[in-house]
N, C-alpha and C. Protein backbone atom coordinates (compact mmCIF):
# COMPACT_ATOMS: atom_id res chain seq x y z
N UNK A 1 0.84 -1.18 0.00
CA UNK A 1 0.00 0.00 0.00
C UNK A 1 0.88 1.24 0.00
N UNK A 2 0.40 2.22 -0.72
CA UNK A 2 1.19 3.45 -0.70
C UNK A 2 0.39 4.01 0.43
N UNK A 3 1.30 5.64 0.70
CA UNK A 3 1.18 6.03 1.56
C UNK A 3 -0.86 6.92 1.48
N UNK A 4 -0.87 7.31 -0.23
CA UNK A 4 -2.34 8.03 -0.62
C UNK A 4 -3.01 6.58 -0.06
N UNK A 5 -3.09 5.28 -0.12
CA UNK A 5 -4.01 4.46 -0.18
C UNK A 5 -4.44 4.44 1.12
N UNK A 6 -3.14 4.24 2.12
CA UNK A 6 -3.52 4.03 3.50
C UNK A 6 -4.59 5.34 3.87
N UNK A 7 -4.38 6.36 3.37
CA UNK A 7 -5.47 7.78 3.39
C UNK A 7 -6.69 7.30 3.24
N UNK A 8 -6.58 6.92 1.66
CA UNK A 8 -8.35 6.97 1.21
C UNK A 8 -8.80 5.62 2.49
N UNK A 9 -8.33 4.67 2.15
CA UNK A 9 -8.60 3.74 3.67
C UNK A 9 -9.19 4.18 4.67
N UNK A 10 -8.09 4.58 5.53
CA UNK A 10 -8.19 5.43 7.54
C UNK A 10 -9.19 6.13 6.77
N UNK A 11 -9.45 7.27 5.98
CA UNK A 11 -10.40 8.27 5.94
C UNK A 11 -11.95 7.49 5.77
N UNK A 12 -11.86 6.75 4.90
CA UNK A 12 -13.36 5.98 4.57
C UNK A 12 -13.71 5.05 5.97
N UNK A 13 -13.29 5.08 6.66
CA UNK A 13 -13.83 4.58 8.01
C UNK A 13 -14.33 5.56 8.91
N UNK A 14 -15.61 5.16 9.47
CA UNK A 14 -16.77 6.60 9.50
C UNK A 14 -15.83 7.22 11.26
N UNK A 15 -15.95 8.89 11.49
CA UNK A 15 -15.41 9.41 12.24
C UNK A 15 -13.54 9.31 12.43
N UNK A 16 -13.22 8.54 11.51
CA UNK A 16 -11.78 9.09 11.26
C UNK A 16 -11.57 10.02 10.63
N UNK A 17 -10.26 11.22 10.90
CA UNK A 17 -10.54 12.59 10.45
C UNK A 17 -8.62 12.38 10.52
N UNK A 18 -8.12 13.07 9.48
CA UNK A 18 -6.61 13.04 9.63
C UNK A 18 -5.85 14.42 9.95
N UNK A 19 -5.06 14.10 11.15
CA UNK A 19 -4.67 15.42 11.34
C UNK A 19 -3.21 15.80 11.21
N UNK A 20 -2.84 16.40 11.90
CA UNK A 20 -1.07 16.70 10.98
C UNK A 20 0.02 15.23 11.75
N UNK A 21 -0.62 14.27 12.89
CA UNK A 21 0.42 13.31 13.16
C UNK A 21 -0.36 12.27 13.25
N UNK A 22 -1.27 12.05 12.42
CA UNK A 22 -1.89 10.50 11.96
C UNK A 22 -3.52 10.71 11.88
N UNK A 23 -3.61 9.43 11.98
CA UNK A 23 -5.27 9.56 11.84
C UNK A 23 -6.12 9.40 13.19
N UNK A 24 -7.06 9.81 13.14
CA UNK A 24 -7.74 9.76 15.08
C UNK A 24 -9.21 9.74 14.85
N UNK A 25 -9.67 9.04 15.66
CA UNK A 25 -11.32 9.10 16.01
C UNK A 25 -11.76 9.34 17.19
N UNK A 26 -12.04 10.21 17.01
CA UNK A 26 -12.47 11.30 18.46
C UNK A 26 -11.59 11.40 19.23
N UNK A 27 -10.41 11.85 18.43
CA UNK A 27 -9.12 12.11 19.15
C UNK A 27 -8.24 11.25 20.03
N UNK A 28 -8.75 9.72 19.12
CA UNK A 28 -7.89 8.93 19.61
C UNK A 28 -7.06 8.01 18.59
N UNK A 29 -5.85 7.96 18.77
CA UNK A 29 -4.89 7.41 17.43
C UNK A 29 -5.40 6.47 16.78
N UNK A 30 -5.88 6.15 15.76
CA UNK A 30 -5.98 4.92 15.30
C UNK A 30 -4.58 4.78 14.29
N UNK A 31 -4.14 5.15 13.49
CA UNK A 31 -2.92 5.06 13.01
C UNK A 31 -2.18 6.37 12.68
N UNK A 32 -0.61 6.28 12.18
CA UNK A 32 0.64 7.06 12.13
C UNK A 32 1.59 6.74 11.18
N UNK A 33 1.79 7.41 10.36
CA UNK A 33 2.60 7.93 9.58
C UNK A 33 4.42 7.47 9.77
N UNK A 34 4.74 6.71 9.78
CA UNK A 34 6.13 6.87 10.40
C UNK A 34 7.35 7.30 9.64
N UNK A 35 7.20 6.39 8.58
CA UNK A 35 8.13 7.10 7.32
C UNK A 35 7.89 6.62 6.09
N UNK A 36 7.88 6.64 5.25
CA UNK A 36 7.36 6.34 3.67
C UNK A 36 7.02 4.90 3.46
N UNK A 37 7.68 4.22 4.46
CA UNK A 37 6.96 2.52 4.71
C UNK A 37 6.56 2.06 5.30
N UNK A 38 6.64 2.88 6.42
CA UNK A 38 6.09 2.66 8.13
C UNK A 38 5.04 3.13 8.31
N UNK A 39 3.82 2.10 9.05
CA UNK A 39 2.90 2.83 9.12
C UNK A 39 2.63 2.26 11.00
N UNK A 40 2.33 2.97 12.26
CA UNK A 40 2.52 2.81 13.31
C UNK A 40 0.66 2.97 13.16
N UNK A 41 0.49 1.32 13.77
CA UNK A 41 -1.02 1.39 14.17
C UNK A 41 -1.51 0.79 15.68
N UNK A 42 -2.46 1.38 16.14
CA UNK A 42 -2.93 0.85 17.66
C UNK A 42 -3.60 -0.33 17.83
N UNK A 43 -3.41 -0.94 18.09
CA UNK A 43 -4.54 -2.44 17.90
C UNK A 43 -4.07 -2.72 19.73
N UNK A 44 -5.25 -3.87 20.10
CA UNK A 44 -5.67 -4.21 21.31
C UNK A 44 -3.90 -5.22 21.41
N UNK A 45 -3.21 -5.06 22.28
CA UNK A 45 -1.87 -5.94 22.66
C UNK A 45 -2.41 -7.50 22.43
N UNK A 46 -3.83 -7.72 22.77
CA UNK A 46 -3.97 -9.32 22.35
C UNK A 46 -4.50 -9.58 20.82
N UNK A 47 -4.30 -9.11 20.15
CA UNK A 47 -4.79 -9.07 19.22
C UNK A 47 -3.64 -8.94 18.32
N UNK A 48 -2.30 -8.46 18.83
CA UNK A 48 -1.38 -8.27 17.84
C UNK A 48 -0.44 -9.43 17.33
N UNK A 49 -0.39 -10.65 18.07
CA UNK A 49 0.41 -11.85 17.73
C UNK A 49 -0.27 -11.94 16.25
N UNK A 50 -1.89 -12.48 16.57
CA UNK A 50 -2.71 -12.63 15.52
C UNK A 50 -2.24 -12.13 14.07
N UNK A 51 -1.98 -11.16 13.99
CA UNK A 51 -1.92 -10.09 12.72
C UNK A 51 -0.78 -10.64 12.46
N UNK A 52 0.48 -10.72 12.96
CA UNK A 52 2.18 -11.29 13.11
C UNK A 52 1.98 -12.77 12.50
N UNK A 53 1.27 -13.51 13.16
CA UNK A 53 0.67 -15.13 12.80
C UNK A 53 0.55 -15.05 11.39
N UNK A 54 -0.19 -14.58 10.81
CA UNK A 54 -1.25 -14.12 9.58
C UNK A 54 -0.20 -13.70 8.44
N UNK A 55 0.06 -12.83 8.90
CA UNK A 55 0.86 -12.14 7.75
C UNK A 55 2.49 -11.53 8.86
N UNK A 56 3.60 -12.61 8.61
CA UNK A 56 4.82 -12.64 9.43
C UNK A 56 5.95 -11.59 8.91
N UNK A 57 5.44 -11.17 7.41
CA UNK A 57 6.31 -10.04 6.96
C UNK A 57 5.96 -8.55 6.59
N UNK A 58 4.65 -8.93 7.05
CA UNK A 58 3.99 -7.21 7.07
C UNK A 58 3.74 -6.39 8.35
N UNK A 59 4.34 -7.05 9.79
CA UNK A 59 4.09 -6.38 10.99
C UNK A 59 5.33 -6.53 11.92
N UNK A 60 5.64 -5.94 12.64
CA UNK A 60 6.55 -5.95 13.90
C UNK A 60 6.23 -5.57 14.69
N UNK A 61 6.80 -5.86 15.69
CA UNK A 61 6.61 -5.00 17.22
C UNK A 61 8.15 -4.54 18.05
N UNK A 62 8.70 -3.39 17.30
CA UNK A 62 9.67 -2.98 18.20
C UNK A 62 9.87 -3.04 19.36
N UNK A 63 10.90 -3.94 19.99
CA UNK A 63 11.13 -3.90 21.46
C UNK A 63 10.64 -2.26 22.25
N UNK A 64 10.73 -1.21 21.98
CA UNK A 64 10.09 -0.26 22.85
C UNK A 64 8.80 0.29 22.60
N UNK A 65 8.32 -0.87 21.71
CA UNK A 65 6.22 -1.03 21.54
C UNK A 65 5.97 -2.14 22.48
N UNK A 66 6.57 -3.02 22.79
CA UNK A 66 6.22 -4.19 23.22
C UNK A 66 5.33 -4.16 24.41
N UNK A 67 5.25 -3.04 25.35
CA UNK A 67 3.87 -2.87 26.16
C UNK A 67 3.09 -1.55 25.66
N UNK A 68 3.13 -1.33 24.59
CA UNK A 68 2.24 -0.53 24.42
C UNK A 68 0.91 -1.07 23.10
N UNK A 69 -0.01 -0.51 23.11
CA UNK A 69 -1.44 -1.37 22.03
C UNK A 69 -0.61 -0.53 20.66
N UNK A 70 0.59 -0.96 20.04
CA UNK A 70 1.22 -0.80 18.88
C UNK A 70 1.56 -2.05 17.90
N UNK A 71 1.65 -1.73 16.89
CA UNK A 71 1.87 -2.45 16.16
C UNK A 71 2.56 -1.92 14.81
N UNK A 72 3.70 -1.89 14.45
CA UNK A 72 4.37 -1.40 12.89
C UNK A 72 3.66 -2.24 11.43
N UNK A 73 3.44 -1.61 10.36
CA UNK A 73 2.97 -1.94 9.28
C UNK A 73 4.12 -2.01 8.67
N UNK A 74 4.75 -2.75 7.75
CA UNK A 74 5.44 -2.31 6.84
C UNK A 74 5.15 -2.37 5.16
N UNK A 75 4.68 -1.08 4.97
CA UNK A 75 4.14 -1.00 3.59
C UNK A 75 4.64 -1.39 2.46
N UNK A 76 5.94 -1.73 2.55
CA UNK A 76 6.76 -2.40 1.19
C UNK A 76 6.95 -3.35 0.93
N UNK A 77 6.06 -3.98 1.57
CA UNK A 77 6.05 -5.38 1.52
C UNK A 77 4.55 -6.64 2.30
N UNK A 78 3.63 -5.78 2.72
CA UNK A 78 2.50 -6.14 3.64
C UNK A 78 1.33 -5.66 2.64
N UNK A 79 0.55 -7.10 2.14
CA UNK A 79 -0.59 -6.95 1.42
C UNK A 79 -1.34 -5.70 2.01
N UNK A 80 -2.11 -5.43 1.07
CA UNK A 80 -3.30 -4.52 1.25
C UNK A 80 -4.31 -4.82 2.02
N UNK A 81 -4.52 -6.01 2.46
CA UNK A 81 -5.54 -6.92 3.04
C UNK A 81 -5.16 -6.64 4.96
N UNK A 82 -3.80 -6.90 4.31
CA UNK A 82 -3.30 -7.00 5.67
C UNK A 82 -3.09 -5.88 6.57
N UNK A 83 -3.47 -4.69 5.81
CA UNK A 83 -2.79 -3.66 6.56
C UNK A 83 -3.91 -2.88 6.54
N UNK A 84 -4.98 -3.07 6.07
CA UNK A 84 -6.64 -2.72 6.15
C UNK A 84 -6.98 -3.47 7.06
N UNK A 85 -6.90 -4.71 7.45
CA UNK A 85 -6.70 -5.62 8.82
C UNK A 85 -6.58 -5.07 10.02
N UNK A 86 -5.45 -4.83 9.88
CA UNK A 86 -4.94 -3.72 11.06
C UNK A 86 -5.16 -2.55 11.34
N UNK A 87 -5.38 -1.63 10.43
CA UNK A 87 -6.28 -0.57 10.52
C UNK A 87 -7.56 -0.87 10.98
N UNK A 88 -8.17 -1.67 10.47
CA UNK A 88 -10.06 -1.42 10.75
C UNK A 88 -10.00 -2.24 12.34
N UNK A 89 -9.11 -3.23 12.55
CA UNK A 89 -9.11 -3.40 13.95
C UNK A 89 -8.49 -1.78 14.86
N UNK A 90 -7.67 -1.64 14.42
CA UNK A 90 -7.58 -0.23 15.14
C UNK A 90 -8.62 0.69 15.33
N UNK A 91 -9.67 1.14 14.26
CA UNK A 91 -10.55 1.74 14.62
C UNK A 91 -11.81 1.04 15.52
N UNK A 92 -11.85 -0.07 15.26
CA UNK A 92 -12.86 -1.35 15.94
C UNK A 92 -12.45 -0.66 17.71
N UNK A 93 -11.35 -1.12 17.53
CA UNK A 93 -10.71 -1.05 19.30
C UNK A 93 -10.87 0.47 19.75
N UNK A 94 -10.45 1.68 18.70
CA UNK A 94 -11.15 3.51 19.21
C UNK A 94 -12.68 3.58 19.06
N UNK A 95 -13.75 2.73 18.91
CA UNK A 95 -14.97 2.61 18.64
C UNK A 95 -15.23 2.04 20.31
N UNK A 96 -14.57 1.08 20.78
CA UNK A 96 -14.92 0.35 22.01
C UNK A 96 -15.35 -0.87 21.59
N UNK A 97 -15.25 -1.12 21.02
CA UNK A 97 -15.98 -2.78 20.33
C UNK A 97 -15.12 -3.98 20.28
């Protein structure tokens, strides 16, 4: 996924609004921008092996994410499937659901 796709994406999910350091729903992160391949998304900590399981070359978890509800995308190489995955669980989890 390029960086416009991950946009039209995060944006077409209802009450996400993008502001100058990622995307938020009701002012709460659902994903981030990190650098032209990186995309830093929030998902529930139990929920993140799952995504890693699934797809083993499109996610990480940097040792200084490892207690936080983070999860790295890496866009140069992580289907489209997979990283809409992770996004719409991110907004799922800023929804409360």
């Amino acid at each position: 996924m390029t960086p416009d796709e991950v946009d039209a994406f995060v944006s077409s999910l209802d009450g996400c609004r993008h502001k100058p350091r990622g995307w938020y729903l009701n002012d709460r992160l659902v994903a981030r921008q990190v650098d032209a391949t990186t995309l830093l998304v929030r998902v529930p900590i139990d929920r993140r092996e799952a995504l890693i399981e699934r797809w083993p070359d499109a996610f990480g978890i940097p040792p200084r994410m490892e207690a936080h509800h983070k999860i790295e995308a890496y866009l140069d190489r992580a289907p489209a499937r997979a990283v809409e995955a992770a996004i719409r669980l991110a907004w799922e989890f800023q929804r409360g659901e």
